[in-house]
C-alpha atoms as a PDB file:
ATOM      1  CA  UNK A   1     -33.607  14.701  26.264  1.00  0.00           C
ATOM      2  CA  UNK A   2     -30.289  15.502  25.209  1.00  0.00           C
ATOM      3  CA  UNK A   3     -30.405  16.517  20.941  1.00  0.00           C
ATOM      4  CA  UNK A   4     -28.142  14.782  18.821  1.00  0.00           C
ATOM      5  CA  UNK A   5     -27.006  16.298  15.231  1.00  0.00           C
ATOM      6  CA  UNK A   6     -25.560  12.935  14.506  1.00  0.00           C
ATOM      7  CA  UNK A   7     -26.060   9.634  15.205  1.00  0.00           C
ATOM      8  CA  UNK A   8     -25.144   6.377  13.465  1.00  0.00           C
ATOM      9  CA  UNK A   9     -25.911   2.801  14.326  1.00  0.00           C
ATOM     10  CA  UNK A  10     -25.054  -0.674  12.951  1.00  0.00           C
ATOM     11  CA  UNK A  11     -22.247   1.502  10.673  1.00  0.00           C
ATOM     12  CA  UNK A  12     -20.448  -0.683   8.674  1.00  0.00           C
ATOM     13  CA  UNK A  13     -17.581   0.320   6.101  1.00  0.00           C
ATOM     14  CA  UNK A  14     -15.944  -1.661   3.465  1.00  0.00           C
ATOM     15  CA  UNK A  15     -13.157  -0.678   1.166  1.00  0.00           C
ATOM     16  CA  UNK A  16     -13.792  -3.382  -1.809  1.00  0.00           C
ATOM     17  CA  UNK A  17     -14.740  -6.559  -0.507  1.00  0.00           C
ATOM     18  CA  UNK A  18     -12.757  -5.763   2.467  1.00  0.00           C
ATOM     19  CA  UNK A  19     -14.628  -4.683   5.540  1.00  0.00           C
ATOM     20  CA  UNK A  20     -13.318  -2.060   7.893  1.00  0.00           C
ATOM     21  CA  UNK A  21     -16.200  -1.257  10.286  1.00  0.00           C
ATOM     22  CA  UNK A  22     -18.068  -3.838  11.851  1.00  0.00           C
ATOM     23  CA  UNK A  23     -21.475  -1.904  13.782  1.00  0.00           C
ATOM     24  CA  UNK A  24     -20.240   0.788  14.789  1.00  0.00           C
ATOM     25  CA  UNK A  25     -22.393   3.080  17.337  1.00  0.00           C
ATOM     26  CA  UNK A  26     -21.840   6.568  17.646  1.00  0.00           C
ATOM     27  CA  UNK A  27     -22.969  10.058  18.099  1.00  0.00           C
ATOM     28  CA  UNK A  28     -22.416  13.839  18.246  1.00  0.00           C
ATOM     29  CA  UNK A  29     -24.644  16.241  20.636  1.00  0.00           C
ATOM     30  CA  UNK A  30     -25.241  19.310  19.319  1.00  0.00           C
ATOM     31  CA  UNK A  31     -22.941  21.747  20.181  1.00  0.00           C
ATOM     32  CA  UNK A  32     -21.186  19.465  21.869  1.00  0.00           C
ATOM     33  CA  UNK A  33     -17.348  17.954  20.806  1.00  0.00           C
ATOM     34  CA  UNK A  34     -17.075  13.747  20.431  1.00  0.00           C
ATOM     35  CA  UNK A  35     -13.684  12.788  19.917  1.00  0.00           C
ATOM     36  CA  UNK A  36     -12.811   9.533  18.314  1.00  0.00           C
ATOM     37  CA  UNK A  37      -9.801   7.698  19.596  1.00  0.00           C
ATOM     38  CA  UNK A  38      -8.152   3.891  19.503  1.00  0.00           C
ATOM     39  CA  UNK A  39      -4.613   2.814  18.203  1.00  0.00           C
ATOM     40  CA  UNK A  40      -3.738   3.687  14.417  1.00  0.00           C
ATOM     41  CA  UNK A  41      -5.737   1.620  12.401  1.00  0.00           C
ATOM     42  CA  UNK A  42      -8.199   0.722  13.663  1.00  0.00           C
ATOM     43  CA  UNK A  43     -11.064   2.769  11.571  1.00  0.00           C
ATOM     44  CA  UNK A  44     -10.911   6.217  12.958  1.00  0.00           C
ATOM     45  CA  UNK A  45     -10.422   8.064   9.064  1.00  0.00           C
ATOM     46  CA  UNK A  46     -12.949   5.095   7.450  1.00  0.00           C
ATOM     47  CA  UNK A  47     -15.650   6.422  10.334  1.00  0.00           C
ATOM     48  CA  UNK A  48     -15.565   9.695   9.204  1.00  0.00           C
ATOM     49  CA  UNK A  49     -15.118   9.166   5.766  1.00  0.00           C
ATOM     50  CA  UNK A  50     -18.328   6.683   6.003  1.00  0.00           C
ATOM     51  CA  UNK A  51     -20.237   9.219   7.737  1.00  0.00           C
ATOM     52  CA  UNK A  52     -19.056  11.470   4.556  1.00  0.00           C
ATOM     53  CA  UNK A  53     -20.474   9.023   2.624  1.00  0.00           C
ATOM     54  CA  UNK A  54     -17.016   8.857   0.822  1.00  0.00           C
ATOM     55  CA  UNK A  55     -16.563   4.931   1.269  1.00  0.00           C
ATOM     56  CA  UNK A  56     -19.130   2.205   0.643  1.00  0.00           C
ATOM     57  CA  UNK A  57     -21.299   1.552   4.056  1.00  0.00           C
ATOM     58  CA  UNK A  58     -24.547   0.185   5.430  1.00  0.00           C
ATOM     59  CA  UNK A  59     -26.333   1.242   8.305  1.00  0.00           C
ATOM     60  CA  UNK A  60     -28.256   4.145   9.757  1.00  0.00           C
ATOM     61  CA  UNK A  61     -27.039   7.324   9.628  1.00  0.00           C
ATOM     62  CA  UNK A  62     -29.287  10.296  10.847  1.00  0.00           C
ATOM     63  CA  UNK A  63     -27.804  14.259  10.872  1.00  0.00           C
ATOM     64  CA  UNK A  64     -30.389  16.125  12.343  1.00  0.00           C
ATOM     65  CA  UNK A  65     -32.793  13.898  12.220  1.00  0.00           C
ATOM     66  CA  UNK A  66     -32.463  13.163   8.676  1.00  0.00           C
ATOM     67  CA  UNK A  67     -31.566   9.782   7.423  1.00  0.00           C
ATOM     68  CA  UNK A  68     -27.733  10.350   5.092  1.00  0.00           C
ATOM     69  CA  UNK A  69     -26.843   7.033   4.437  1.00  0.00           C
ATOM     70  CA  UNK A  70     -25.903   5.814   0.812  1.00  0.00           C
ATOM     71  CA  UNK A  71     -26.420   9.905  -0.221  1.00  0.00           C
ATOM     72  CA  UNK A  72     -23.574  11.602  -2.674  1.00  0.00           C
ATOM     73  CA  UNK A  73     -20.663  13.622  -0.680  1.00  0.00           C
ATOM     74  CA  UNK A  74     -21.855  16.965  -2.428  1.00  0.00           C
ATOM     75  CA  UNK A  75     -25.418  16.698  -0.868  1.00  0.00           C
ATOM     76  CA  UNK A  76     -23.941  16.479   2.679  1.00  0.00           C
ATOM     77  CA  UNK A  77     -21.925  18.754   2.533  1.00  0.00           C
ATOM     78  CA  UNK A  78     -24.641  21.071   1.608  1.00  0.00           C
ATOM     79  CA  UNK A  79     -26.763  19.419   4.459  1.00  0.00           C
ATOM     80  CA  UNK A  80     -23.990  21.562   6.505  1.00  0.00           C
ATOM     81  CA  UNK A  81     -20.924  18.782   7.292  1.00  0.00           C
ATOM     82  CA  UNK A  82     -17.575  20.001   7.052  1.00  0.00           C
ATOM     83  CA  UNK A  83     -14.878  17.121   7.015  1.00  0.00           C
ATOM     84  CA  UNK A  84     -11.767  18.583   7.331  1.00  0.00           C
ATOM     85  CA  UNK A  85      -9.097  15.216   5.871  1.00  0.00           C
ATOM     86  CA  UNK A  86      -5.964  14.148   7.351  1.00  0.00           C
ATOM     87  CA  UNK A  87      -3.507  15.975   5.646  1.00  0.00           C
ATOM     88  CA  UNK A  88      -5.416  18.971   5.293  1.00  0.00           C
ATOM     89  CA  UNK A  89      -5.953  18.646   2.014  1.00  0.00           C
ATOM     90  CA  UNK A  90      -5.679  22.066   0.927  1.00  0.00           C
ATOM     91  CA  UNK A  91      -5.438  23.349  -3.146  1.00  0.00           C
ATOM     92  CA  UNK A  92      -1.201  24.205  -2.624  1.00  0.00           C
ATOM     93  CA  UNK A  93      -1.325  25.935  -6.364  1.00  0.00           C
ATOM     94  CA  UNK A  94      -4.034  28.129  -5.427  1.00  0.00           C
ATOM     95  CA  UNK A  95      -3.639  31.209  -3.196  1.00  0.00           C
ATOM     96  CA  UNK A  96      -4.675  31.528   1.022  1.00  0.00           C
ATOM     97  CA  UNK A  97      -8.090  33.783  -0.306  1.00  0.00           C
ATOM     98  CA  UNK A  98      -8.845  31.202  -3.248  1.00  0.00           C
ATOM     99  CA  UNK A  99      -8.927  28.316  -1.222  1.00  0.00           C
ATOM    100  CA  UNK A 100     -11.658  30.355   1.364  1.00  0.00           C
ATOM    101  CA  UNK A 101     -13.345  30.764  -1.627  1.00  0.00           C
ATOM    102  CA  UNK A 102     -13.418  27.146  -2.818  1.00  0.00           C
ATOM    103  CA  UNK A 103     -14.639  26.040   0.353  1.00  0.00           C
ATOM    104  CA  UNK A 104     -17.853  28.271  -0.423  1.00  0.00           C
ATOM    105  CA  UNK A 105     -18.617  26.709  -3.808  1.00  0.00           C
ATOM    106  CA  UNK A 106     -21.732  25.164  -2.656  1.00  0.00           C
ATOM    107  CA  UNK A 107     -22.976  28.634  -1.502  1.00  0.00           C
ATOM    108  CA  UNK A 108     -24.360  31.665  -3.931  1.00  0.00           C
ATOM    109  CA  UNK A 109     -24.669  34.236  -1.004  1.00  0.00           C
ATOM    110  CA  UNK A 110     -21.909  36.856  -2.359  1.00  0.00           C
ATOM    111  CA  UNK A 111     -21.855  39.452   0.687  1.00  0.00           C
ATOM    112  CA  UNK A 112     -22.384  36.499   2.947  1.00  0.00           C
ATOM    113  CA  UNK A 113     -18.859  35.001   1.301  1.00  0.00           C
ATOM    114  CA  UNK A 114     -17.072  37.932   1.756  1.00  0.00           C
ATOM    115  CA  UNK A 115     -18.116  38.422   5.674  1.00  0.00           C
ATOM    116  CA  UNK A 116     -17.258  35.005   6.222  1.00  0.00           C
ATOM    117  CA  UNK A 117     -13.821  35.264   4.607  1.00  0.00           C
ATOM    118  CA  UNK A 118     -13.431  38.126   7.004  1.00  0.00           C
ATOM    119  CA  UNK A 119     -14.463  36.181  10.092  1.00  0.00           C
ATOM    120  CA  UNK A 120     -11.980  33.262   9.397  1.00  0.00           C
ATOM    121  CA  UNK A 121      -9.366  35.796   9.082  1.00  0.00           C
ATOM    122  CA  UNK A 122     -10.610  36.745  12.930  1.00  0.00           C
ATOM    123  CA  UNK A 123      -9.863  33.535  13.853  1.00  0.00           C
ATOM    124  CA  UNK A 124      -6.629  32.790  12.016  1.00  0.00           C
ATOM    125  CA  UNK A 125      -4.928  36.135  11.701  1.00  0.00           C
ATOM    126  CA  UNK A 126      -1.580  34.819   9.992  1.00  0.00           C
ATOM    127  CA  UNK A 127      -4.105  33.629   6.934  1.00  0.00           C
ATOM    128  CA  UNK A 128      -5.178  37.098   6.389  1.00  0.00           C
ATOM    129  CA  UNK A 129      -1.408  38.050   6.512  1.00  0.00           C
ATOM    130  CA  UNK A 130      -0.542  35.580   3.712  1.00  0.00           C
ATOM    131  CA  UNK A 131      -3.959  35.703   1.772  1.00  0.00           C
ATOM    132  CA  UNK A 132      -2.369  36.389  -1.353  1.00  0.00           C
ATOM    133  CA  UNK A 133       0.194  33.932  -0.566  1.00  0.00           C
ATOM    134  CA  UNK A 134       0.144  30.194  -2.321  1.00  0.00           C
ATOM    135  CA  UNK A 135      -1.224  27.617  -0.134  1.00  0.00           C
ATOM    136  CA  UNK A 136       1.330  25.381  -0.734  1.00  0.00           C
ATOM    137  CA  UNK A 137       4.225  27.779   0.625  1.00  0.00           C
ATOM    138  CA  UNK A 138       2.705  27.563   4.353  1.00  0.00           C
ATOM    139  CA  UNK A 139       4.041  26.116   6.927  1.00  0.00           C
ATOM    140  CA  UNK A 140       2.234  22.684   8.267  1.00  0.00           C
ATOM    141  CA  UNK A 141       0.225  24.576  10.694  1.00  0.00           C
ATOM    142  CA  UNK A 142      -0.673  27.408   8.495  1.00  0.00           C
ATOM    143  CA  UNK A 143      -2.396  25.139   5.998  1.00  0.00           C
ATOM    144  CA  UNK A 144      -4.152  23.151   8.913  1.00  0.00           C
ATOM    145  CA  UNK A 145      -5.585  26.347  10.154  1.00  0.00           C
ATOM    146  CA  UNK A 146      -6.384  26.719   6.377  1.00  0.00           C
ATOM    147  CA  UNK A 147      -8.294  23.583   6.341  1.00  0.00           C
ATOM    148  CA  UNK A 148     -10.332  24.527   9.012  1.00  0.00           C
ATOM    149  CA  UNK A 149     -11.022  27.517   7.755  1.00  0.00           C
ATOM    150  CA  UNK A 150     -11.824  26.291   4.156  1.00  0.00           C
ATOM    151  CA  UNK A 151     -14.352  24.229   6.034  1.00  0.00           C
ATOM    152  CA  UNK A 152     -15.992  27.068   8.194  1.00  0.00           C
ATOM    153  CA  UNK A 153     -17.206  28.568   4.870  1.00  0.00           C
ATOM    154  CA  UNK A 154     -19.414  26.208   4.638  1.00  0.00           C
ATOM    155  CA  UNK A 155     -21.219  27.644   7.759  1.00  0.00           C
ATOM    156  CA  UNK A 156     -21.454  24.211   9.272  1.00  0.00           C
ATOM    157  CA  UNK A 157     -23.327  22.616  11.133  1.00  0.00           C
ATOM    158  CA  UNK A 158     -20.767  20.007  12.136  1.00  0.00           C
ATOM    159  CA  UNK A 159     -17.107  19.362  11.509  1.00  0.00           C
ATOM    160  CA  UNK A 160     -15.102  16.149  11.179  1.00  0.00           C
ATOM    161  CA  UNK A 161     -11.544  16.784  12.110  1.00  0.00           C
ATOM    162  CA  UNK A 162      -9.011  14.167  11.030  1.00  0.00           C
ATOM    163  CA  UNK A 163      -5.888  14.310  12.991  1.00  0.00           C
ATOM    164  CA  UNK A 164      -5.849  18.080  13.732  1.00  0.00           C
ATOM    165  CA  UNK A 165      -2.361  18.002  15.217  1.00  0.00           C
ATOM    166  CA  UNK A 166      -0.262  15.720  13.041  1.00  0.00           C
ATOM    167  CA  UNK A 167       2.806  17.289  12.177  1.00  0.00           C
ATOM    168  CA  UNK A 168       2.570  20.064  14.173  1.00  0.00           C
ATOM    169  CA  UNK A 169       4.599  21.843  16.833  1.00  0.00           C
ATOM    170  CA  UNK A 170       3.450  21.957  20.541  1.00  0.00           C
ATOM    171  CA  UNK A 171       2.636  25.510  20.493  1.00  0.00           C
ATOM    172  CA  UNK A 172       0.618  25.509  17.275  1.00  0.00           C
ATOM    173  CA  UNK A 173      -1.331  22.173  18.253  1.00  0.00           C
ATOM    174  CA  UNK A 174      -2.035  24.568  21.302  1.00  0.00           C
ATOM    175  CA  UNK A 175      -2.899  27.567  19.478  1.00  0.00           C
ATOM    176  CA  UNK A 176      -5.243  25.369  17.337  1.00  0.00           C
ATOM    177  CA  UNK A 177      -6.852  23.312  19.707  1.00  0.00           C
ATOM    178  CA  UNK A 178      -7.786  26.722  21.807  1.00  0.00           C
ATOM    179  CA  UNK A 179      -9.556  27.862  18.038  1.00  0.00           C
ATOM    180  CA  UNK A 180     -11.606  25.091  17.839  1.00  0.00           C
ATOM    181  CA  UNK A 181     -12.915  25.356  21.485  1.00  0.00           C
ATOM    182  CA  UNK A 182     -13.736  29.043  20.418  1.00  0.00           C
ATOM    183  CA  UNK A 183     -15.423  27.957  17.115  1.00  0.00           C
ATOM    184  CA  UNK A 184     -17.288  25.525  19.268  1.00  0.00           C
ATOM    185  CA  UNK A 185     -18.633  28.030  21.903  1.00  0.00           C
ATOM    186  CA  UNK A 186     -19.202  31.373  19.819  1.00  0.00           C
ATOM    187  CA  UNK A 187     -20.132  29.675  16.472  1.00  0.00           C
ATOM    188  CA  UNK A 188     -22.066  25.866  18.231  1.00  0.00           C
ATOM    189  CA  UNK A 189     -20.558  24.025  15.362  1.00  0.00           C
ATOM    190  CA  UNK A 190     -20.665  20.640  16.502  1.00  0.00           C
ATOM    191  CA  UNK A 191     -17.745  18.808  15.757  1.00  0.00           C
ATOM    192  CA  UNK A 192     -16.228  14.523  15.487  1.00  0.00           C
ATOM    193  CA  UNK A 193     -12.713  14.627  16.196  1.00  0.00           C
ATOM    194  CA  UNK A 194     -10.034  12.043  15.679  1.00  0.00           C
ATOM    195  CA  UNK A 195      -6.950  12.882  17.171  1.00  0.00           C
ATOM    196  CA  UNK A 196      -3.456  10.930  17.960  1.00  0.00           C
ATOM    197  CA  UNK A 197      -2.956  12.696  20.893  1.00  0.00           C
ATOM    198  CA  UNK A 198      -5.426  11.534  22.903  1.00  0.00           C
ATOM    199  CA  UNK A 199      -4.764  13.354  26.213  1.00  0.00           C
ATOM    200  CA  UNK A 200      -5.353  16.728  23.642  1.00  0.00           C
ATOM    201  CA  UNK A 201      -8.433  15.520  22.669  1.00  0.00           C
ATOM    202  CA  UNK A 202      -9.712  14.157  25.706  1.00  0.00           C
ATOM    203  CA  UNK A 203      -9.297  17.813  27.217  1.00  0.00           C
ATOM    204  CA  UNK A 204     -10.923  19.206  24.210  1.00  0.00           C
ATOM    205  CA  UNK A 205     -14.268  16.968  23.930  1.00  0.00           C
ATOM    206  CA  UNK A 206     -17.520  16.051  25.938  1.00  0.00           C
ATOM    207  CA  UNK A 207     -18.120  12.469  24.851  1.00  0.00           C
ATOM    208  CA  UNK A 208     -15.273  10.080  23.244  1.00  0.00           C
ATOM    209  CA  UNK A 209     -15.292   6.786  21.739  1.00  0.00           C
ATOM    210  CA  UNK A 210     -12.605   4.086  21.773  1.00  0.00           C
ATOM    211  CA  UNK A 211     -12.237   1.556  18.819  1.00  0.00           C
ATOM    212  CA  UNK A 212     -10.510  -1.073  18.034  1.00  0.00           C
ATOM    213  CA  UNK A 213     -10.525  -3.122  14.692  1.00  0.00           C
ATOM    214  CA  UNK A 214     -13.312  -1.195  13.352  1.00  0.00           C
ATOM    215  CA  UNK A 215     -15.483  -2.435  16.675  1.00  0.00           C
ATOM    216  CA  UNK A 216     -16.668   0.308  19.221  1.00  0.00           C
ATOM    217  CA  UNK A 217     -14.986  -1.145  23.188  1.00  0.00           C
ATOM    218  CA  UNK A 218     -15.247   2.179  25.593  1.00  0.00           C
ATOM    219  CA  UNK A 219     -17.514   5.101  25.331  1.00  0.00           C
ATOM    220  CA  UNK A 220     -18.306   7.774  27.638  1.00  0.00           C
ATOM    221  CA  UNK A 221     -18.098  10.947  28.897  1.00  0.00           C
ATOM    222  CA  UNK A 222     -14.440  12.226  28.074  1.00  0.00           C
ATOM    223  CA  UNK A 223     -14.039  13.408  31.681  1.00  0.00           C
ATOM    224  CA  UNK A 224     -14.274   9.306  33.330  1.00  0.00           C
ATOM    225  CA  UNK A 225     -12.333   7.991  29.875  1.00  0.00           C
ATOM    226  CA  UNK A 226      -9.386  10.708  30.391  1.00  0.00           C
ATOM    227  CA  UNK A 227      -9.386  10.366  34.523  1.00  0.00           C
ATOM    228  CA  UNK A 228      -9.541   6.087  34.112  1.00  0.00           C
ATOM    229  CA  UNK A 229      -6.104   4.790  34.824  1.00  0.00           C
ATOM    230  CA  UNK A 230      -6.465   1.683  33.277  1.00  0.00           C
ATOM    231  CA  UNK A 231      -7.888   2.675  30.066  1.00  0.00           C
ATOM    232  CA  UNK A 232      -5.146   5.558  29.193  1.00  0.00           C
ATOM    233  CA  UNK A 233      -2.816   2.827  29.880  1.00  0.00           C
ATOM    234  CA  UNK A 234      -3.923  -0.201  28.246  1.00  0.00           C
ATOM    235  CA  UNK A 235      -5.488   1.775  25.092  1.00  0.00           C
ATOM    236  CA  UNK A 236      -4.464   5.286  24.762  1.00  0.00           C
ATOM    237  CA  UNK A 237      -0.875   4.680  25.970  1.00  0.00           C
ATOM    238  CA  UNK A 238      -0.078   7.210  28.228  1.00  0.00           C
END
């Protein structure tokens, strides 16, 4: 039986006494990549930020196992989930090297800080270039690659990735997307991705969901959803 680092069911999200999600079913193999796709706005940011435990939601939510639901954002994040935000969401006053270490806070493992700072720096070269360098004076894709690799010094178990690509050129979506499918075969983090460019994603993950309106309608194995004719044209546009 296939593992699963995270599964949800009967997710529902409300922002006030509006709802967003209405029973939403999903999951993440470990190791694996899950992608989550549909039309803008239908619920794609509200999923992860439910699974986050950053909006208001009922259901079950199990990571690892463990039941999450209704728990403070600090304590899952220490339970080992990264969410990188759309935006990136990166501290722009703060230098490249500061915001690494910001993204440890939750950790008190000195030495283990400093070889992870060095390991992101593997991965994203140009951030060990500017380290000293404000965050805010990056280009778009130098502070994405930032907010992944804020989020890798966690040491995570799994990453949600909120629109990756947005704003980005074609050769640094590339260049990004090819990091992540490193990060996800040397380093088995697990990661959720919602992406607008859903032939990028598709490429990229194992398993992908398509919503609509907050409700789940397709799910599968990314290989059928990407090679179905009638579902990239009638939800994914292309």
């Amino acid at each position: 039986m296939t593992a699963m680092v995270l599964q949800a069911r009967e997710l529902c999200a409300y922002y006030g006494a509006t709802q967003a999600l209405f029973g939403l079913e999903l999951g993440v193999i470990e190791g694996g990549i899950t992608t989550l796709l549909g039309a803008n706005g239908p619920g794609k940011t509200t999923t992860l930020r439910a699974l986050s435990g950053m909006v208001r939601s009922t259901g079950e939510i199990r990571f690892g196992g463990q039941p999450i639901a209704g728990r403070p954002v600090e304590q899952i994040v220490r339970l080992g989930i990264a969410h990188v935000p759309q935006g990136r969401g990166t501290c722009v006053r703060q230098t490249v090297e500061e915001n690494l270490q910001i993204g440890a806070m939750t950790r008190r493992d000195r030495p283990g800080i400093a070889v992870d700072i060095d390991r992101v720096y593997g991965y994203f070269p140009r951030l060990k270039e500017r380290r000293d360098q404000q965050a805010g004076t990056l280009s778009g894709g130098e502070q994405q690659m930032l907010a992944v690799g804020r989020a890798l010094m966690l040491r995570p178990r799994l990453m949600l990735l909120d629109e990756p690509s947005f704003g980005l050129a074609p050769l640094i979506v590339q260049e990004l997307f090819g990091i992540l499918r490193t990060l996800n075969h040397e380093e088995k983090v697990s990661m959720l991705l919602v992406e607008q460019n859903a032939s990028l994603a598709l490429d990229l993950a194992d398993h992908a969901y398509l919503i609509e309106t907050g409700r789940l309608i397709i799910k599968g194995a990314a290989r059928d959803i990407r090679d179905d004719e009638t579902v990239r044209r009638s939800y994914l546009g292309y």
